[in-house]
C-alpha atoms as a PDB file:
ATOM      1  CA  UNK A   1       0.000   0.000   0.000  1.00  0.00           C
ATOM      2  CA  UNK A   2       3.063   2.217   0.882  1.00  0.00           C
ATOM      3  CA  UNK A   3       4.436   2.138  -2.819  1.00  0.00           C
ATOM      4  CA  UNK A   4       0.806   1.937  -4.426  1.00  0.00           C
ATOM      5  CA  UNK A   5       1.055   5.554  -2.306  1.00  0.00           C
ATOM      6  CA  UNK A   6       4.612   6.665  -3.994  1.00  0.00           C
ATOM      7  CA  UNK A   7       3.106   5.644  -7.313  1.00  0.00           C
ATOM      8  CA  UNK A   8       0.260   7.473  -7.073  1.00  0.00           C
ATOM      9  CA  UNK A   9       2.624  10.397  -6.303  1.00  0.00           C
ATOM     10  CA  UNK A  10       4.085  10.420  -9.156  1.00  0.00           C
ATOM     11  CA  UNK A  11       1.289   9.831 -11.614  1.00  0.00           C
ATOM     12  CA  UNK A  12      -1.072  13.291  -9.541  1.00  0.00           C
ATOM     13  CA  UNK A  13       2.979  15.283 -10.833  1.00  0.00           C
ATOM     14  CA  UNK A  14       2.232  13.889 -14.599  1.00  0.00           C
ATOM     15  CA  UNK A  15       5.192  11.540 -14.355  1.00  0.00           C
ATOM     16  CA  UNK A  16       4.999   7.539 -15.026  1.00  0.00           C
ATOM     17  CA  UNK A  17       6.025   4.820 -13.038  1.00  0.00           C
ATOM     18  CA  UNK A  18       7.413   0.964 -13.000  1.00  0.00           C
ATOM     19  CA  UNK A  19       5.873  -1.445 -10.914  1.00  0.00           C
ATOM     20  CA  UNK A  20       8.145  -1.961  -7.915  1.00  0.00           C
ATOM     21  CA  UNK A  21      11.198  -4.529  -7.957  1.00  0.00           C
ATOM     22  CA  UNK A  22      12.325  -5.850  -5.149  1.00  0.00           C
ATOM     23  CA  UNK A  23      15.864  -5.835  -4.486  1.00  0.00           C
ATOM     24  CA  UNK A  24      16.067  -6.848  -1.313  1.00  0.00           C
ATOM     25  CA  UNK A  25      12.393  -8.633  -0.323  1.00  0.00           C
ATOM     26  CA  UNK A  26      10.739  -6.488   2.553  1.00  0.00           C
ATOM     27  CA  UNK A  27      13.756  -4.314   2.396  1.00  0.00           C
ATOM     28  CA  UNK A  28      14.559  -2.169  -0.584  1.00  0.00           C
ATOM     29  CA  UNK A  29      12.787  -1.465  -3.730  1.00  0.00           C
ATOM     30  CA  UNK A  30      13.627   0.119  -6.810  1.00  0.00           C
ATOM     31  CA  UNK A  31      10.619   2.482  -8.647  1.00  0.00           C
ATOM     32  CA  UNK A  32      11.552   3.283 -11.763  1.00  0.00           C
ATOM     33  CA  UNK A  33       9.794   6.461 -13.036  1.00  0.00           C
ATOM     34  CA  UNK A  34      10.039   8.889 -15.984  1.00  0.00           C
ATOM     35  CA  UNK A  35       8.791  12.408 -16.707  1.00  0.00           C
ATOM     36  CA  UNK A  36      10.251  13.783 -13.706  1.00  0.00           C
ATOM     37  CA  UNK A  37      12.788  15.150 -12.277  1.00  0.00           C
ATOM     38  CA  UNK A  38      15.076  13.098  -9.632  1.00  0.00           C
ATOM     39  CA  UNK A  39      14.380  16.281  -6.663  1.00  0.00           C
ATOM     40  CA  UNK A  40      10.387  16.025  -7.792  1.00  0.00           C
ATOM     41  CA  UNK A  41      10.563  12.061  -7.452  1.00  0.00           C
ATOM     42  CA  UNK A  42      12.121  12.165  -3.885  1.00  0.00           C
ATOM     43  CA  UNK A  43       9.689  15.178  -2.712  1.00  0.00           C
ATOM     44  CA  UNK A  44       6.740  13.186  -3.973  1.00  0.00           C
ATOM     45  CA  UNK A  45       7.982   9.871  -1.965  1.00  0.00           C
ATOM     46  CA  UNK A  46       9.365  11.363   1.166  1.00  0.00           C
ATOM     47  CA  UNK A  47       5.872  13.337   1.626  1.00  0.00           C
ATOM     48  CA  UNK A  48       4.083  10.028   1.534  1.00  0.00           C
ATOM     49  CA  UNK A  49       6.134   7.012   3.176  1.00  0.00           C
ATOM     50  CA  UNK A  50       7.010   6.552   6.260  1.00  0.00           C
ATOM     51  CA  UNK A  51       9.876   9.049   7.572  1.00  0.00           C
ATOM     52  CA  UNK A  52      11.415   6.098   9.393  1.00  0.00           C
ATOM     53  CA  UNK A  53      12.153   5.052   5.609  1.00  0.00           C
ATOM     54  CA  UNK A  54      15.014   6.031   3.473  1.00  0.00           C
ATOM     55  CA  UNK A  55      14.714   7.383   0.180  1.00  0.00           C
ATOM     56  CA  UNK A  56      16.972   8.388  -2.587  1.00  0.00           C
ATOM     57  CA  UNK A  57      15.735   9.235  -6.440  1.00  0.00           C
ATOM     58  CA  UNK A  58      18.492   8.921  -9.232  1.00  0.00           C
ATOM     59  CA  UNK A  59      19.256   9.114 -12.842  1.00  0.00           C
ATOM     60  CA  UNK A  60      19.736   5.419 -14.080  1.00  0.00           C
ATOM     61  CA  UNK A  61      22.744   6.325 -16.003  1.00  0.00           C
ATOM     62  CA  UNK A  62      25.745   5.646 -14.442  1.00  0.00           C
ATOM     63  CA  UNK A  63      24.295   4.154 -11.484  1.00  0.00           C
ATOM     64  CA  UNK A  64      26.438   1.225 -10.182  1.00  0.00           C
ATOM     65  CA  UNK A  65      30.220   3.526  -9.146  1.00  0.00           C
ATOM     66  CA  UNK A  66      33.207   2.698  -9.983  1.00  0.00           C
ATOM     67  CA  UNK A  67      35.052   4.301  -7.325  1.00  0.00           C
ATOM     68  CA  UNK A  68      34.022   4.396  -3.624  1.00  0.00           C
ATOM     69  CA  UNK A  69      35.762   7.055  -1.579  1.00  0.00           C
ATOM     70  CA  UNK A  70      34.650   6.183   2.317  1.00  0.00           C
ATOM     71  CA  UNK A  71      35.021   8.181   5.633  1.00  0.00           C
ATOM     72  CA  UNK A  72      36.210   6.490   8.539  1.00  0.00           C
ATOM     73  CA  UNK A  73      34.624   7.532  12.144  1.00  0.00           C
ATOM     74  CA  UNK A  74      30.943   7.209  12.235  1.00  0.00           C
ATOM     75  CA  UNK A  75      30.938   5.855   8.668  1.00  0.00           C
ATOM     76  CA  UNK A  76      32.782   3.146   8.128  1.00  0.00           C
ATOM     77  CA  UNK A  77      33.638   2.442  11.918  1.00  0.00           C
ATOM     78  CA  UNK A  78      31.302   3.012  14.744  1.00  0.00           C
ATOM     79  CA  UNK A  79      32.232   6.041  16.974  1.00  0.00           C
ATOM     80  CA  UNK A  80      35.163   8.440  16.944  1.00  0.00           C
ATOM     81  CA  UNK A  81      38.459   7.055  17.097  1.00  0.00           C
ATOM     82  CA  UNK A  82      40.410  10.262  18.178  1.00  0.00           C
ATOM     83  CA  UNK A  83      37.285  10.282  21.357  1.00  0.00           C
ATOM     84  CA  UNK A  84      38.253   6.710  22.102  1.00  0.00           C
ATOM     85  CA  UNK A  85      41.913   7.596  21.840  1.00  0.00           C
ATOM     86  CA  UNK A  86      41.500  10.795  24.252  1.00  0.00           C
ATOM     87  CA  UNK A  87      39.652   8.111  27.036  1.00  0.00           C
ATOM     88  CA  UNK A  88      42.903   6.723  27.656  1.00  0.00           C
ATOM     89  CA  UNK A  89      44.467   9.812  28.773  1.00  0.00           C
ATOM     90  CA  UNK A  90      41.035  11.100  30.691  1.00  0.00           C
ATOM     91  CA  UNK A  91      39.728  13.716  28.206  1.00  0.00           C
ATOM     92  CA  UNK A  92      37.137  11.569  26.113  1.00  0.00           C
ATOM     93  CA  UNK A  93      34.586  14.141  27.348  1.00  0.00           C
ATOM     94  CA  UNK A  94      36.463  17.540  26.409  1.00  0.00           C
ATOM     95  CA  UNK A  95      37.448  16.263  23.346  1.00  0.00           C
ATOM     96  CA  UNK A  96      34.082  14.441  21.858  1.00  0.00           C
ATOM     97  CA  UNK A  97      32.957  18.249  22.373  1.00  0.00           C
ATOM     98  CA  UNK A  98      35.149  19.666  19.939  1.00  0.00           C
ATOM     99  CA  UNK A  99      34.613  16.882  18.073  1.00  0.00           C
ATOM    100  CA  UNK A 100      30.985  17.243  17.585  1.00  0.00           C
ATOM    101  CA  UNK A 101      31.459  21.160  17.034  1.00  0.00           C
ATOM    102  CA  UNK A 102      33.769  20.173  14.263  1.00  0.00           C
ATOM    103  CA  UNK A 103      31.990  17.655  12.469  1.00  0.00           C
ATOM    104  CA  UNK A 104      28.826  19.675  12.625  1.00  0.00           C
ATOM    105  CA  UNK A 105      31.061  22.593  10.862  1.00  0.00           C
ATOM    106  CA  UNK A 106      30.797  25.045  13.685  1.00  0.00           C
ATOM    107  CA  UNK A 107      34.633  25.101  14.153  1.00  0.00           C
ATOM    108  CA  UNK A 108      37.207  24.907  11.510  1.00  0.00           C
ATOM    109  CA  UNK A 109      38.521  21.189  11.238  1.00  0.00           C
ATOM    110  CA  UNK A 110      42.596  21.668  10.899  1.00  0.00           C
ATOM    111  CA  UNK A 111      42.486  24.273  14.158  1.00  0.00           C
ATOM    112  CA  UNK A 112      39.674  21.864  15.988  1.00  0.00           C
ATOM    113  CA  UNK A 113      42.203  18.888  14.999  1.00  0.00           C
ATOM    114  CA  UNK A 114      45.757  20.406  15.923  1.00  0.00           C
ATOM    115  CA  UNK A 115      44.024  21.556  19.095  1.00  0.00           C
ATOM    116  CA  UNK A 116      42.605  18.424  20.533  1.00  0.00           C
ATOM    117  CA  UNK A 117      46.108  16.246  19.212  1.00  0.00           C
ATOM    118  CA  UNK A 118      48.004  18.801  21.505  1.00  0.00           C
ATOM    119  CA  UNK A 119      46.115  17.602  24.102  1.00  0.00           C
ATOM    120  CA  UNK A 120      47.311  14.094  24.217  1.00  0.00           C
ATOM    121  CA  UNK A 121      50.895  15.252  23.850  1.00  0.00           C
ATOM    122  CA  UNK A 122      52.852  12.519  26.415  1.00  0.00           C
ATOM    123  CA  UNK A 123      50.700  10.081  25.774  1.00  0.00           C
ATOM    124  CA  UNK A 124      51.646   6.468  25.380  1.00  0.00           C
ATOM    125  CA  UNK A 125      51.612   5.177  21.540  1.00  0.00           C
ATOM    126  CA  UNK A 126      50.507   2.185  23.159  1.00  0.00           C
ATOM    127  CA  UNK A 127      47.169   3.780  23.485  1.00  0.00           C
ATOM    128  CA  UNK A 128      46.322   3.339  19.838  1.00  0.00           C
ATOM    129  CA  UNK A 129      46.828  -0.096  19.647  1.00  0.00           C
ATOM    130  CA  UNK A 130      44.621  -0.574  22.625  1.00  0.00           C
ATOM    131  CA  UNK A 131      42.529   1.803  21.265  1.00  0.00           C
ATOM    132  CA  UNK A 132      41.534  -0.667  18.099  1.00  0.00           C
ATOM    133  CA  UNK A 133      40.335  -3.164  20.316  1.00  0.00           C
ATOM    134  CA  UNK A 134      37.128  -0.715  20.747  1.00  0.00           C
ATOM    135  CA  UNK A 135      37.072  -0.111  17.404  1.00  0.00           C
ATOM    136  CA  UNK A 136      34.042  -2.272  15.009  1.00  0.00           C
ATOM    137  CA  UNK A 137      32.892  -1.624  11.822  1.00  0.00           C
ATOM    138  CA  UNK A 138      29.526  -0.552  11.098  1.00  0.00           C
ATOM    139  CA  UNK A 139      26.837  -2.958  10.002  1.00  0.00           C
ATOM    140  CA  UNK A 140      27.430  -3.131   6.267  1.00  0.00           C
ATOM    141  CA  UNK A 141      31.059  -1.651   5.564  1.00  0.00           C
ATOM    142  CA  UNK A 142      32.701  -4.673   4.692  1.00  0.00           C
ATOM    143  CA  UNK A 143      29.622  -5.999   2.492  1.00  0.00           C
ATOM    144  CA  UNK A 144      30.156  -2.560   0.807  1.00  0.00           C
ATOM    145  CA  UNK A 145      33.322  -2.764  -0.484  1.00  0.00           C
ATOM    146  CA  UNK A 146      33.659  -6.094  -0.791  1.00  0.00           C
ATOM    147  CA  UNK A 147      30.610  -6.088  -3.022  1.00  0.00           C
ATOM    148  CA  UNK A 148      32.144  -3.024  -5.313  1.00  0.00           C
ATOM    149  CA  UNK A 149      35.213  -4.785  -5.541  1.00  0.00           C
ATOM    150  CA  UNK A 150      33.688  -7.820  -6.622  1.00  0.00           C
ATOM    151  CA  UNK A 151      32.183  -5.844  -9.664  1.00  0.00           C
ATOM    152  CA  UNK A 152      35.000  -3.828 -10.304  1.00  0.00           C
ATOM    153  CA  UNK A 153      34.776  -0.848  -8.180  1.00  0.00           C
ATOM    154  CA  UNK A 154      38.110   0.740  -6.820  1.00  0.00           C
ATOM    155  CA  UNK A 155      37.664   1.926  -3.229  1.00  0.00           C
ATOM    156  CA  UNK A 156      39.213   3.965  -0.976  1.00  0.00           C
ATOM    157  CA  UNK A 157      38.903   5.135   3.256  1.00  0.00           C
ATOM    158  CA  UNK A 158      39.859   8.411   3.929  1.00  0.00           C
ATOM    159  CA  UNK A 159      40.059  10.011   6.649  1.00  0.00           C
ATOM    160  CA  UNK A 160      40.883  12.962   8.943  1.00  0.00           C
ATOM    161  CA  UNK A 161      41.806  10.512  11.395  1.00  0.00           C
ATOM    162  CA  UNK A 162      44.862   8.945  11.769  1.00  0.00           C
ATOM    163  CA  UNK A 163      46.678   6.471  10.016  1.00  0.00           C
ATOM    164  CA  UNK A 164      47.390   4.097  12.861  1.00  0.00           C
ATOM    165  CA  UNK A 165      43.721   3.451  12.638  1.00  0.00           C
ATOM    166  CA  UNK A 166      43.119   3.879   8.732  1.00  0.00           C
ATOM    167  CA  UNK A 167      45.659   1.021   7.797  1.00  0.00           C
ATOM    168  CA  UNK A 168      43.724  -1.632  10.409  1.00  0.00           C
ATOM    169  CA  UNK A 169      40.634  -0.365   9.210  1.00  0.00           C
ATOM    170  CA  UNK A 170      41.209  -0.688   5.458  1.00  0.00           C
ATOM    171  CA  UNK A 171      42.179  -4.217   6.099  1.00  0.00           C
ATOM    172  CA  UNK A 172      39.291  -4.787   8.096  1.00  0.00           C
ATOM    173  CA  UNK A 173      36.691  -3.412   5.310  1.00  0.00           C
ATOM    174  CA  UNK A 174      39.053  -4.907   2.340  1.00  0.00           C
ATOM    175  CA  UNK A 175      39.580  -1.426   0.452  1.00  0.00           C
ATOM    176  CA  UNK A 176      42.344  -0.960  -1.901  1.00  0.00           C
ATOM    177  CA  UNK A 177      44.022   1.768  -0.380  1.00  0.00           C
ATOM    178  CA  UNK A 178      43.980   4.454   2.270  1.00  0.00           C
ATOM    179  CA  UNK A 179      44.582   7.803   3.278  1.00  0.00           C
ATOM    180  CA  UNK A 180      44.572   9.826   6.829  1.00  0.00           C
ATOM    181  CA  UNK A 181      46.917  11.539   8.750  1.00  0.00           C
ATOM    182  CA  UNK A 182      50.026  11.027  10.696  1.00  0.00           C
ATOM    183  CA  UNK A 183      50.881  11.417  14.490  1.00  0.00           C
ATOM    184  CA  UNK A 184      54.186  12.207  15.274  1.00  0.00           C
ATOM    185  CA  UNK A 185      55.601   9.724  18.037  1.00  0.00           C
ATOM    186  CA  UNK A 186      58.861  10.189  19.550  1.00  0.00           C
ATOM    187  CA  UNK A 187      60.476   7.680  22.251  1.00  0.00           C
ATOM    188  CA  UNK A 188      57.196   5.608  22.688  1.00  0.00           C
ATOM    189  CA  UNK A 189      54.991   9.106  22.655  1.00  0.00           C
ATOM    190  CA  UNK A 190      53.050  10.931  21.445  1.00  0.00           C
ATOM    191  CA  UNK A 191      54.204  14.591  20.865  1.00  0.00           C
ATOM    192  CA  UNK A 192      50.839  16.363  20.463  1.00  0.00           C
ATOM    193  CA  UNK A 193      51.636  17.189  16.921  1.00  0.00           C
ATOM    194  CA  UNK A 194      50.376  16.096  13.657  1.00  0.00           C
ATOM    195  CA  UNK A 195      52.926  15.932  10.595  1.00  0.00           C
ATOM    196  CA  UNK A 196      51.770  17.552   7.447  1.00  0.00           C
ATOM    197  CA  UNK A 197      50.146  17.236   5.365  1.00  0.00           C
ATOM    198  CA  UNK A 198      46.981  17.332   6.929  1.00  0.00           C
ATOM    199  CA  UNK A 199      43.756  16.178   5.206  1.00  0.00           C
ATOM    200  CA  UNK A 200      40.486  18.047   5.636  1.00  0.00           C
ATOM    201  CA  UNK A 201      37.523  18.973   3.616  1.00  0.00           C
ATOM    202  CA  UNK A 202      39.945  20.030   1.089  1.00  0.00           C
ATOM    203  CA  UNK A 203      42.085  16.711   1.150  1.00  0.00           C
ATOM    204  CA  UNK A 204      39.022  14.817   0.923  1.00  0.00           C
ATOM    205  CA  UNK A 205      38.231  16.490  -2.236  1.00  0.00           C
ATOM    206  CA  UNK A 206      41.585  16.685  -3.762  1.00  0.00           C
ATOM    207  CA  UNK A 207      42.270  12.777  -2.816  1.00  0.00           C
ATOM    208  CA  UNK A 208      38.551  12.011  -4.870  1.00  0.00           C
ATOM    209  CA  UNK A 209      39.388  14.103  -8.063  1.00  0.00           C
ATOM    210  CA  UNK A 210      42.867  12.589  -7.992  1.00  0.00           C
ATOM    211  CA  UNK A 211      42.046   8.929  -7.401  1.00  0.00           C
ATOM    212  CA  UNK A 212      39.875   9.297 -10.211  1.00  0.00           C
ATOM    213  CA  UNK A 213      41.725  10.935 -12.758  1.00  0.00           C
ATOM    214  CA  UNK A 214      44.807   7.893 -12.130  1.00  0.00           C
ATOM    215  CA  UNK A 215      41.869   5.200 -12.324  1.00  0.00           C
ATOM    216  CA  UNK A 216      40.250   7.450 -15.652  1.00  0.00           C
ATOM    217  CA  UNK A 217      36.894   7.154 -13.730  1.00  0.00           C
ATOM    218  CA  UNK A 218      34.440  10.588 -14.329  1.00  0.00           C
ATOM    219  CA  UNK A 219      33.392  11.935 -11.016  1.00  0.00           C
ATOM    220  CA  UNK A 220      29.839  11.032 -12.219  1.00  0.00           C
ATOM    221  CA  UNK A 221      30.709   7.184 -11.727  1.00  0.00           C
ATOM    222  CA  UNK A 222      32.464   7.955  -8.033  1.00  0.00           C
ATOM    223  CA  UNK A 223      30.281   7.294  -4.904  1.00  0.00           C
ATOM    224  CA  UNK A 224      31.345   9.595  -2.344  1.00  0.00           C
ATOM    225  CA  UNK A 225      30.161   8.816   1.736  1.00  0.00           C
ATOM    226  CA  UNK A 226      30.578  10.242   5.182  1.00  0.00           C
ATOM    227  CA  UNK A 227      28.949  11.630   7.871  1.00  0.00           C
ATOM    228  CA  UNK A 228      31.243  15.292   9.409  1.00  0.00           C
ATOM    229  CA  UNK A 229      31.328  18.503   7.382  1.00  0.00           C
ATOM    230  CA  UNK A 230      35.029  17.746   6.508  1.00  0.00           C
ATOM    231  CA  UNK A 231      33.163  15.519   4.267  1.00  0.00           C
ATOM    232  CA  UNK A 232      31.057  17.731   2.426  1.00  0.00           C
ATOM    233  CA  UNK A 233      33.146  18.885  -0.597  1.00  0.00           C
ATOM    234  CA  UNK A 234      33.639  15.225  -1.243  1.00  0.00           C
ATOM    235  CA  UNK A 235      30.225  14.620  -0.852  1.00  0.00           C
ATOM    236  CA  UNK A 236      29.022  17.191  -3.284  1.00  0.00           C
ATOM    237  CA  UNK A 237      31.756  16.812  -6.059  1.00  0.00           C
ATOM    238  CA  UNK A 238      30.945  12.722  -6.602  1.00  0.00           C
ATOM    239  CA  UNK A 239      28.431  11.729  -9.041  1.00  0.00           C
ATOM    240  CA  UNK A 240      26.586   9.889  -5.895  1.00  0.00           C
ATOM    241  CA  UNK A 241      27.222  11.544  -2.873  1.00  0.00           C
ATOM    242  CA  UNK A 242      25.926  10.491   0.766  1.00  0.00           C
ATOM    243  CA  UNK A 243      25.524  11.743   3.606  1.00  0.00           C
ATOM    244  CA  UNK A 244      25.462   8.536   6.168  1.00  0.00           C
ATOM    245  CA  UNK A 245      23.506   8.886   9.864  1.00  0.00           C
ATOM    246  CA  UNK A 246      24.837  12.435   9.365  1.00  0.00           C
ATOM    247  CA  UNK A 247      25.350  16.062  11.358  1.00  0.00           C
ATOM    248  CA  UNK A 248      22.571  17.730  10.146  1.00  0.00           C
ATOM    249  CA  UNK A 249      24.642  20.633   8.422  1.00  0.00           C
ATOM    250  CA  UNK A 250      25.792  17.470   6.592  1.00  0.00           C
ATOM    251  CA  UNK A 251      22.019  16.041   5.952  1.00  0.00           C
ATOM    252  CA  UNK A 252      21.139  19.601   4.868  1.00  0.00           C
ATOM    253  CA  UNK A 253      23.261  19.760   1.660  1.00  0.00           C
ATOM    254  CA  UNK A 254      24.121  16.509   0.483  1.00  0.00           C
ATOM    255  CA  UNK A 255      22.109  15.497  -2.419  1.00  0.00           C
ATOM    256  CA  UNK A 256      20.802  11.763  -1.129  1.00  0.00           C
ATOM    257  CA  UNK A 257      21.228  10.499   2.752  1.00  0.00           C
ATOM    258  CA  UNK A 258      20.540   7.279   4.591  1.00  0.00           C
ATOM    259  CA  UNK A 259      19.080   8.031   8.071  1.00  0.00           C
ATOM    260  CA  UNK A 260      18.212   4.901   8.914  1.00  0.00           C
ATOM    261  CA  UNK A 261      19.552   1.607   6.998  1.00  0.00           C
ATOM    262  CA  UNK A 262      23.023   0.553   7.733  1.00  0.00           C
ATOM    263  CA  UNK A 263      25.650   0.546   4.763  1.00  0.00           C
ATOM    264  CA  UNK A 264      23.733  -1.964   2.840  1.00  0.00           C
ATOM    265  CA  UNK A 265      22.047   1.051   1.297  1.00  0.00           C
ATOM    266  CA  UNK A 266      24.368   2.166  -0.218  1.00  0.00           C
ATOM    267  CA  UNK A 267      24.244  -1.288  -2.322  1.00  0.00           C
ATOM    268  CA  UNK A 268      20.505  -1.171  -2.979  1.00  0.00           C
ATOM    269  CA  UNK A 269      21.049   2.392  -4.141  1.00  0.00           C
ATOM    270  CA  UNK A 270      23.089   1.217  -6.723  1.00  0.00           C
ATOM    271  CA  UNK A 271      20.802  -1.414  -7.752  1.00  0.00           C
ATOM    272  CA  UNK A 272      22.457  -4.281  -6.089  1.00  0.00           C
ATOM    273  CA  UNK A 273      19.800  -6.919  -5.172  1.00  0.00           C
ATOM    274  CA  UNK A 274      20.740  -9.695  -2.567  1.00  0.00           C
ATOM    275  CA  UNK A 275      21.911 -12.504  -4.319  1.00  0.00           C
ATOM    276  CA  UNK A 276      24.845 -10.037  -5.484  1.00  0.00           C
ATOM    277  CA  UNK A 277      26.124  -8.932  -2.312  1.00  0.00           C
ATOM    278  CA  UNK A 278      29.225 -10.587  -0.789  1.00  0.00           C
ATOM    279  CA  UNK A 279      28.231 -10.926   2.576  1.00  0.00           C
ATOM    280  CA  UNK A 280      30.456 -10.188   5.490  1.00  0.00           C
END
């Protein structure tokens, strides 16, 4: 009754519509529609499903990527890995406040980042190997790229994070390569300081465009996702860009966003139906 509703949507804005196919039984379902626009089509549907359901309307061309470029914390991996890391020297709290300020662009990310590293100046390196062991990947990450890679797909983390964590993590998920930055560490420490270069919004971006241009993919065929403002420009330069369980300044101005599935969507976006995903 639900997509009789979304149908019926479309046909009262003059468009025409597909019966629904089921990519993932009770889960996900593709309408395919004509004589609209993709912004009309996902007005129409969001006004009349349930807001506890995700929706994204697309052009069909192009629509399985060739090139995933991933965020880390909160996106690939549950949590924040630089809050986790500050628990083991006592300032979890203070930081996971900047953090949130930062990642809902209310404070520029280099300053926010150099900032809250200085804090943990002295601390053990040890801390981010224990600091893995809280670390999991979110519901879906490693079906994600596995799945891409299995049909071609080149995909990438990166992250504003660090490296220690990135190089686990890519292993973890199965992505080709990765990118984040670097803690300095001298005589088992760390020194509160980050050695450049450091990669933010604009890193994010510059890593996308340049990852595509040595694969020869077109930014239209690149599937960009995250969740933190330092995401955005990536977000909004790929040909499918998402904004995952999101800040809302994030949510706001990305042009499709899952609220609610895990990163499984991001497979039945594409088109992916069940049978073709390689499960974790």
């Amino acid at each position: 009754s639900l997509l009789r509703r979304v149908r019926e949507a479309f046909d009262g804005l003059g468009g025409d519509s597909d019966r629904p196919d089921w990519l993932s039984p009770g889960r996900a379902c593709d309408i395919a529609f004509a004589n609209l626009c993709s912004c009309q089509a996902e007005a129409a549907a969001r006004a009349v499903v349930d807001p506890r359901i995700d929706v994204v309307a697309q052009p069909m061309a192009d629509r399985r990527k060739k090139l995933l470029m991933s965020d880390m914390d909160s996106t690939a991996v549950t949590g924040e890995t630089l809050d986790e890391l500050a628990d083991h020297a006592g300032l979890k709290d203070a930081i996971a406040a900047i953090t949130a300020r930062t990642m809902n662009g209310e404070v520029d990310f280099v300053q926010a980042l150099t900032e809250r590293v200085a804090m943990l100046a002295k601390l053990p390196a040890k801390a981010l190997e224990q600091t893995l062991s809280r670390i999991e990947m979110t519901p879906g990450a490693t079906a994600l790229v596995r799945t891409m890679r299995a049909h071609g797909a080149y995909t990438v983390l990166v992250s504003g994070g660090f490296r220690s964590f990135t190089e686990t993590v890519r292993n973890w998920g199965g992505f080709h390569e990765d990118r984040g930055n670097t803690l300095e560490i001298k005589r088992g420490r760390l020194t509160g300081r980050l050695i450049p270069p450091i990669i933010d919004a604009k890193g994010k971006l510059a890593a996308l465009i340049a990852i595509a241009g040595q694969h020869r993919i077109p930014l239209s065929c690149a599937l960009a996702v995250g969740d933190g403002a330092n995401d955005l420009e990536m977000i909004q330069a790929a040909g499918l860009g998402i904004a995952f369980h999101a800040k809302p300044v994030v949510a706001a101005q990305a042009r499709a966003r899952i609220d609610h599935g895990d990163l499984t969507a991001l497979l039945y976006v594409q088109g992916y139906r069940d049978e073709e995903i390689v499960r974790e």
